[in-house]
C-alpha atoms as a PDB file:
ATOM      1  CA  UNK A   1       0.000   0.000   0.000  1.00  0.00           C
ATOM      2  CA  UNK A   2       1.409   3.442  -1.252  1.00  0.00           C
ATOM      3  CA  UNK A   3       1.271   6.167   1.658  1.00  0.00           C
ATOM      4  CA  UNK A   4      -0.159   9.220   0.702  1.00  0.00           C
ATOM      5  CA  UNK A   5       1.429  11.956  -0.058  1.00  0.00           C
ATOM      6  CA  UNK A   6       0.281  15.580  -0.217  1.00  0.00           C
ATOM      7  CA  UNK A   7      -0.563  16.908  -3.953  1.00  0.00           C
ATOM      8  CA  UNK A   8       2.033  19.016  -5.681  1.00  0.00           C
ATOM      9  CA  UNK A   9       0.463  22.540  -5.403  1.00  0.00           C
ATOM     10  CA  UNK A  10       0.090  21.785  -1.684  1.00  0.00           C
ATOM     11  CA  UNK A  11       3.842  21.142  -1.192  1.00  0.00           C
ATOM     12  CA  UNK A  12       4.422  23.689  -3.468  1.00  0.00           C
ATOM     13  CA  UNK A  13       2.442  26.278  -1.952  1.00  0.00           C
ATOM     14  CA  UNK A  14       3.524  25.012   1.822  1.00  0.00           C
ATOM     15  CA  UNK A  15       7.524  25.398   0.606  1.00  0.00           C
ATOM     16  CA  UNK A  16       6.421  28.958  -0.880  1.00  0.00           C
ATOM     17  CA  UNK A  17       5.133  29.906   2.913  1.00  0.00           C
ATOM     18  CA  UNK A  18       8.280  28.196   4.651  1.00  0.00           C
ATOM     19  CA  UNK A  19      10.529  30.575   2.259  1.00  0.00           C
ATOM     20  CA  UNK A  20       8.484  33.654   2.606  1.00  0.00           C
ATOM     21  CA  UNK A  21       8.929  33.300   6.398  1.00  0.00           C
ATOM     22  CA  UNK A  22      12.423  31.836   6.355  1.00  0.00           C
ATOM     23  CA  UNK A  23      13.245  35.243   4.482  1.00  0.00           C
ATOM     24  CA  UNK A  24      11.389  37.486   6.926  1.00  0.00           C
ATOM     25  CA  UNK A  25      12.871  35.985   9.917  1.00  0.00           C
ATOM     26  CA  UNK A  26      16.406  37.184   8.897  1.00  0.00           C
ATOM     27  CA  UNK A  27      15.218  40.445   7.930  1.00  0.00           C
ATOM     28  CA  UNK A  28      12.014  40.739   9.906  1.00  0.00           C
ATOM     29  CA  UNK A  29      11.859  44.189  11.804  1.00  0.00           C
ATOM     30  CA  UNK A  30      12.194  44.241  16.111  1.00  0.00           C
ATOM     31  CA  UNK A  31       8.521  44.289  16.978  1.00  0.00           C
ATOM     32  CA  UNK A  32       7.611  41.545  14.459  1.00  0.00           C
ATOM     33  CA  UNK A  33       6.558  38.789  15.731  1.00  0.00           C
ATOM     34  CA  UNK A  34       6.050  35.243  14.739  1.00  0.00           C
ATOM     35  CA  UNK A  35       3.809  32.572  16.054  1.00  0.00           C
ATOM     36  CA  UNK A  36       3.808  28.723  15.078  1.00  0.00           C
ATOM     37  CA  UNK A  37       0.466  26.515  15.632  1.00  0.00           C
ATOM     38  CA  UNK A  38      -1.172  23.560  15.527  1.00  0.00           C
ATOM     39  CA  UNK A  39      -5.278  22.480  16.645  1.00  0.00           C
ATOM     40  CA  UNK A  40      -8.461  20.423  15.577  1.00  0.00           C
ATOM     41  CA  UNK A  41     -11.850  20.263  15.667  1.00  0.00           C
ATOM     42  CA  UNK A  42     -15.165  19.017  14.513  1.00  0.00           C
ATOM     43  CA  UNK A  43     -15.848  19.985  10.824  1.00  0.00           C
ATOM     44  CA  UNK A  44     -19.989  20.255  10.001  1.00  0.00           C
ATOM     45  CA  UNK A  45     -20.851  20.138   6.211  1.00  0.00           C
ATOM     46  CA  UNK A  46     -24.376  19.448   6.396  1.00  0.00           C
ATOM     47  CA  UNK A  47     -25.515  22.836   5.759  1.00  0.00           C
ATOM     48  CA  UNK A  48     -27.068  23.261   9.094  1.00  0.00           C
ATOM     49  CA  UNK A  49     -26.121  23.740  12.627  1.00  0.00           C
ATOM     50  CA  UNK A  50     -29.395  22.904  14.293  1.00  0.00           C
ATOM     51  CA  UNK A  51     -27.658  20.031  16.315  1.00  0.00           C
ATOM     52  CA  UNK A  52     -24.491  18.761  17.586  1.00  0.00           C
ATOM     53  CA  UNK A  53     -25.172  15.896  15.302  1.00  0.00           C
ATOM     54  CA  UNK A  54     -24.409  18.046  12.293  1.00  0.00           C
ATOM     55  CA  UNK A  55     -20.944  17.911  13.399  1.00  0.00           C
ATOM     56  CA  UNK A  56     -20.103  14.538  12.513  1.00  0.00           C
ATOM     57  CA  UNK A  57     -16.585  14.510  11.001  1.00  0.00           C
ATOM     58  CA  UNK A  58     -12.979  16.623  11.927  1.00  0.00           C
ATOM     59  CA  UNK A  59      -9.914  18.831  10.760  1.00  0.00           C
ATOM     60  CA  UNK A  60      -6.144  18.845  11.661  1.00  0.00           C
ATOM     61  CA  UNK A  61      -4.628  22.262  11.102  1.00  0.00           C
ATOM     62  CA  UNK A  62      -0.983  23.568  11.177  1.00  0.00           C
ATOM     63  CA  UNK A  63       0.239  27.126  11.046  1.00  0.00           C
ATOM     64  CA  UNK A  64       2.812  29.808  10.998  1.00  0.00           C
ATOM     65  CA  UNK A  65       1.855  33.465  11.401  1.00  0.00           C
ATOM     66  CA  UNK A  66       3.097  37.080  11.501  1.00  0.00           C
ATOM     67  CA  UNK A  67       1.903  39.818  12.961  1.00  0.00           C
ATOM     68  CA  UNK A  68       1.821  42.838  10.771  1.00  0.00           C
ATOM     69  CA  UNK A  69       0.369  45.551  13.178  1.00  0.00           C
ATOM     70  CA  UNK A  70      -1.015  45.153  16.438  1.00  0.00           C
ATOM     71  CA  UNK A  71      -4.319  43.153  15.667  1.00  0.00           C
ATOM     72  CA  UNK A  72      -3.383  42.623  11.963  1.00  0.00           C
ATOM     73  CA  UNK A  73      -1.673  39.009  11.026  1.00  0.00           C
ATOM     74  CA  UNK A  74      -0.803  37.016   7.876  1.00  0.00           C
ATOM     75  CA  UNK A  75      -1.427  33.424   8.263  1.00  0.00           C
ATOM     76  CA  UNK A  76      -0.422  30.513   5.779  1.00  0.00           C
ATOM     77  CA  UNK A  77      -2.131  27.109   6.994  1.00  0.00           C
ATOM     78  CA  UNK A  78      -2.393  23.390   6.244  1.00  0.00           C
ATOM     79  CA  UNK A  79      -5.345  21.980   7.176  1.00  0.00           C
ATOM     80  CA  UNK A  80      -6.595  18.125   7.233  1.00  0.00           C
ATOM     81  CA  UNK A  81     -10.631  17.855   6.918  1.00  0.00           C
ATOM     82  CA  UNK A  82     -12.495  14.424   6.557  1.00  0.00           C
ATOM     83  CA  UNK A  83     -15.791  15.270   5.154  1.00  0.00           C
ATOM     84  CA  UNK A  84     -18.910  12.846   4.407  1.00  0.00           C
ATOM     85  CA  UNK A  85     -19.860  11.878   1.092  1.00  0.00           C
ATOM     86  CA  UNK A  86     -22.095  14.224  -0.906  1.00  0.00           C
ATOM     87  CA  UNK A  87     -24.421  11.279  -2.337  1.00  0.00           C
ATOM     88  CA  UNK A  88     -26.082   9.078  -0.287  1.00  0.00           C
ATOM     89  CA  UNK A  89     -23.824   5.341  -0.286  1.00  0.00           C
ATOM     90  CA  UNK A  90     -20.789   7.506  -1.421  1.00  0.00           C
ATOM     91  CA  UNK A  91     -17.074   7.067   0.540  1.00  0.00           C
ATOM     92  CA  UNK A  92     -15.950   9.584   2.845  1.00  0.00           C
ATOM     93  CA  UNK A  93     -13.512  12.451   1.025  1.00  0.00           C
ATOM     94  CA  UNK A  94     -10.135  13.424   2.699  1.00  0.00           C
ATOM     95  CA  UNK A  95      -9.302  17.418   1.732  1.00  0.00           C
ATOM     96  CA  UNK A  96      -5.646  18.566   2.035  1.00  0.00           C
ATOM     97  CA  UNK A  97      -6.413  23.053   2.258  1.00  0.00           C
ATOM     98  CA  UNK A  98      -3.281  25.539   1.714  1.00  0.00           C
ATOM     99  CA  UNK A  99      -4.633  28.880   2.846  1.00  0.00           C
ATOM    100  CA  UNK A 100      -3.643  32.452   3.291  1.00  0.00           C
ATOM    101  CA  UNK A 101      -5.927  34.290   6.026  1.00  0.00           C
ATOM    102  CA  UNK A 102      -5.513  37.955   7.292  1.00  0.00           C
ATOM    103  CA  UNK A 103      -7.408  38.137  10.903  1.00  0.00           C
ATOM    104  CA  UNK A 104      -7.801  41.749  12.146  1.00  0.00           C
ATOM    105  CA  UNK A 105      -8.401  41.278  16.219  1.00  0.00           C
ATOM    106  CA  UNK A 106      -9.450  44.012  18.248  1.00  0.00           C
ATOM    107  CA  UNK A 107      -7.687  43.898  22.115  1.00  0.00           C
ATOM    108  CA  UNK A 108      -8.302  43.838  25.406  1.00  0.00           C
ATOM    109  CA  UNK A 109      -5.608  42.789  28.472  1.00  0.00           C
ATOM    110  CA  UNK A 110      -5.731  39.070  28.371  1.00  0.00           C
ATOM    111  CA  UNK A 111      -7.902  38.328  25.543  1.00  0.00           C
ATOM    112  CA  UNK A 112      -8.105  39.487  21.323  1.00  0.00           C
ATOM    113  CA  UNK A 113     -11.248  38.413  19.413  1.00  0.00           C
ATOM    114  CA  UNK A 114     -11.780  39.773  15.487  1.00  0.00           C
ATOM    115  CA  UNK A 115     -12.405  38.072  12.003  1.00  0.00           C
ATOM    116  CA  UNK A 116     -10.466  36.328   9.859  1.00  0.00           C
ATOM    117  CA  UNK A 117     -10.896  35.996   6.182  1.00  0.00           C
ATOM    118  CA  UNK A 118      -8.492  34.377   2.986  1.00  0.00           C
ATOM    119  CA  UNK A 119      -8.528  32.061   0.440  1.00  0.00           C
ATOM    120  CA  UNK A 120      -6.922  29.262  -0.941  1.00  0.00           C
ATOM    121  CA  UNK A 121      -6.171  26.155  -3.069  1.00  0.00           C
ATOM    122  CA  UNK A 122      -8.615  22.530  -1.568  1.00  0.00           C
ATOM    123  CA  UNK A 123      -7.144  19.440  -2.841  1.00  0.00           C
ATOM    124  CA  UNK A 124     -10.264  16.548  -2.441  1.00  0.00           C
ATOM    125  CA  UNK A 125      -9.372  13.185  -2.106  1.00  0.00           C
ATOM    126  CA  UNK A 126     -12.333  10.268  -2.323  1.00  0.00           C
ATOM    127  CA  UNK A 127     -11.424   7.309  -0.422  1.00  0.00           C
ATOM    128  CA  UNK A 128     -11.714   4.135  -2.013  1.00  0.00           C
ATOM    129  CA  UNK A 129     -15.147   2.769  -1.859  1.00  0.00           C
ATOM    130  CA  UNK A 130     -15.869  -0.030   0.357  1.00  0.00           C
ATOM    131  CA  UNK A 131     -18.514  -2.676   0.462  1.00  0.00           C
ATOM    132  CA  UNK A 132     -22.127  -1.286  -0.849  1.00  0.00           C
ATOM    133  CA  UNK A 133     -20.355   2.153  -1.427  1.00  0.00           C
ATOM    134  CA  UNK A 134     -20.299   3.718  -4.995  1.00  0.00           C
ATOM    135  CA  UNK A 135     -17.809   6.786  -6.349  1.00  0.00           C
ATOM    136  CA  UNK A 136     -20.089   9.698  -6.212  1.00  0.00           C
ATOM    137  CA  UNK A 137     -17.079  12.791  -5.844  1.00  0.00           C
ATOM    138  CA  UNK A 138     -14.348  12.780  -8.306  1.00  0.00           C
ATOM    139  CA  UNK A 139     -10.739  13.758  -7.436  1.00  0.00           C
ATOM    140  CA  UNK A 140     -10.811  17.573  -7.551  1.00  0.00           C
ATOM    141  CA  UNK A 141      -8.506  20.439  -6.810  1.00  0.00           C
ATOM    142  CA  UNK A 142     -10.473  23.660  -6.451  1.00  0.00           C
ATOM    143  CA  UNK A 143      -9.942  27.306  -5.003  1.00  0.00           C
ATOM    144  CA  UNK A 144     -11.647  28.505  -2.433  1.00  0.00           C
ATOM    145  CA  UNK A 145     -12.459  30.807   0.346  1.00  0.00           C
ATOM    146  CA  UNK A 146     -12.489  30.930   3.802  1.00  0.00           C
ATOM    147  CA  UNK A 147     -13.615  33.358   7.151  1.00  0.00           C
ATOM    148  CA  UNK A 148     -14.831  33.315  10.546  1.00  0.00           C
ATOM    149  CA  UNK A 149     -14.353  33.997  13.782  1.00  0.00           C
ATOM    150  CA  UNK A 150     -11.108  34.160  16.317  1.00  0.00           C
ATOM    151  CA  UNK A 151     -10.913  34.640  19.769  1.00  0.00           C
ATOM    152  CA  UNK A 152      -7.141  34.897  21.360  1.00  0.00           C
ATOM    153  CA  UNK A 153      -6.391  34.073  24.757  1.00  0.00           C
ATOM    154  CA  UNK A 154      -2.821  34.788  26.468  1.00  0.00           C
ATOM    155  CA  UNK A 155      -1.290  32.090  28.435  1.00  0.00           C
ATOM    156  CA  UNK A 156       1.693  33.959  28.863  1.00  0.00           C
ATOM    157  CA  UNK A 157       4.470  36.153  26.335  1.00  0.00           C
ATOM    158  CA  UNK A 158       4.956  33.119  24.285  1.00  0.00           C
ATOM    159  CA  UNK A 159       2.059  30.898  24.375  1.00  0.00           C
ATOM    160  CA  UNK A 160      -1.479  31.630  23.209  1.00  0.00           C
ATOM    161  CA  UNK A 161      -4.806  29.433  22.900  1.00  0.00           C
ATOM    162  CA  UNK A 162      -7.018  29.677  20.259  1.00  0.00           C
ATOM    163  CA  UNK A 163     -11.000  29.162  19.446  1.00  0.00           C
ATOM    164  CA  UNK A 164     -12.419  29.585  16.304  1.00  0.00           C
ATOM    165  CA  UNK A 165     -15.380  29.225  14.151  1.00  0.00           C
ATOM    166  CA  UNK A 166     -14.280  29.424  10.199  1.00  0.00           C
ATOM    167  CA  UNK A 167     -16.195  28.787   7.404  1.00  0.00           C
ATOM    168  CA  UNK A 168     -15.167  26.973   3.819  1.00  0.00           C
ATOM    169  CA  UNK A 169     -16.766  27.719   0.643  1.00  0.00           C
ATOM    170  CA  UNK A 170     -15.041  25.012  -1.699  1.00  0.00           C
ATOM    171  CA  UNK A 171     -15.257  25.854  -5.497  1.00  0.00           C
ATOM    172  CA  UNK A 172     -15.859  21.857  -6.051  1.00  0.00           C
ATOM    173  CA  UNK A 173     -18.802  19.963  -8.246  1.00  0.00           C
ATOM    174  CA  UNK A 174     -20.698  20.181  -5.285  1.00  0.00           C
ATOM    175  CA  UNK A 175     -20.231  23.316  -4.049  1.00  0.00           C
ATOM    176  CA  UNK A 176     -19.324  22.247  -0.082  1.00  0.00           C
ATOM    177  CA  UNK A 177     -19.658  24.893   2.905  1.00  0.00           C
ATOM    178  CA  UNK A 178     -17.758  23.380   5.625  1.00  0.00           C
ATOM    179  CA  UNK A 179     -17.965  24.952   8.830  1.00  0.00           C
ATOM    180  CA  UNK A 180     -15.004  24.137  11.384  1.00  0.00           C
ATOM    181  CA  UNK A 181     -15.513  24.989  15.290  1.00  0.00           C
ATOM    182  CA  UNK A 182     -11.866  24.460  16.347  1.00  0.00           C
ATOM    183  CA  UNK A 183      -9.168  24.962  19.487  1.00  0.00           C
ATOM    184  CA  UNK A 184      -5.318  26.186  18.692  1.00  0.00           C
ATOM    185  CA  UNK A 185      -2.663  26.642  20.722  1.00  0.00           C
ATOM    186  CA  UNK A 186       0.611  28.558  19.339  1.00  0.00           C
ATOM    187  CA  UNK A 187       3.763  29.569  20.028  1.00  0.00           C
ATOM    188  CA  UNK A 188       5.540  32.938  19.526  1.00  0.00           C
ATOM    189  CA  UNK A 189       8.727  33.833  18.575  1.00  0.00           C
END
């Protein structure tokens, strides 16, 4: 059995973020600050949020960040969702997401909350149907946009914890709206 490997615009756009803050790092001013992060949570692409049922599948996420003003960042993320078929008896479809976010946060002592908003390239992946299942989703790799909600909370100078709430229109055949309720915690440097 092959193990997967991320698709080529994903690695390519991943190495392009690495670079981008490899380069900053050296040069990057005395207030700038950095941040690396990783969370989860439970992804809902049913169209409604009427009940925790809705929220049936998950996401992975990793990020680096840099704050461009105080309450203005640039984000580049990875993120890992699982969502359900789109046709009843279809297999479940693995998404690999490479976005770019700004979040402007407005700031209190302890706390920052604001919106987020980007876009980005989805890479969806049907798994291989299993017994009784049909292909319903074809291999896809789409742009797409994403915002939401971010709340900030200070654990101390170099460690934060993060909720958020971030929808995901995907450009696909089947025009998906994933929302993902999520926690983070990063690190700043």
């Amino acid at each position: 059995m092959k193990a997967s490997r991320p698709p080529r615009l994903a690695r390519a756009l991943l190495l392009s973020a690495l670079l981008v803050a490899s380069v900053t790092l050296s040069s990057r001013a005395p207030a700038q600050t950095f941040a690396l992060g990783a969370g989860g949570g439970l992804l809902n692409d049913t169209g409604s949020a009427e009940n925790l049922k809705s929220f049936s599948t998950g996401a992975a996420f990793g990020f680096v960040e840099m704050k461009l003003d105080p309450g203005v960042f640039l984000q580049a993320r990875y993120t890992r969702m699982e969502l359900p078929p789109s046709a009843e008896n279809g297999p479940d479809i693995g998404v690999d997401a490479v976005t770019l976010t700004v979040a402007y946060l407005f700031r209190e002592d302890w706390w920052q909350a604001g919106f987020v908003a980007g876009g980005g390239g989805y890479f969806l992946r049907p798994k291989t149907p299993g017994a009784g299942q049909v292909t319903t989703d074809p291999k896809e790799s789409v742009f797409g946009l994403t915002g939401g909600l971010l709340t900030v909370f200070t654990v101390n100078r170099r460690f934060d914890v993060r909720l958020e709430a971030v929808g995901n229109l995907i450009r696909d055949e089947s025009r998906r709206k994933p929302i993902v309720v999520s926690a983070a915690v990063s690190w700043k440097f």
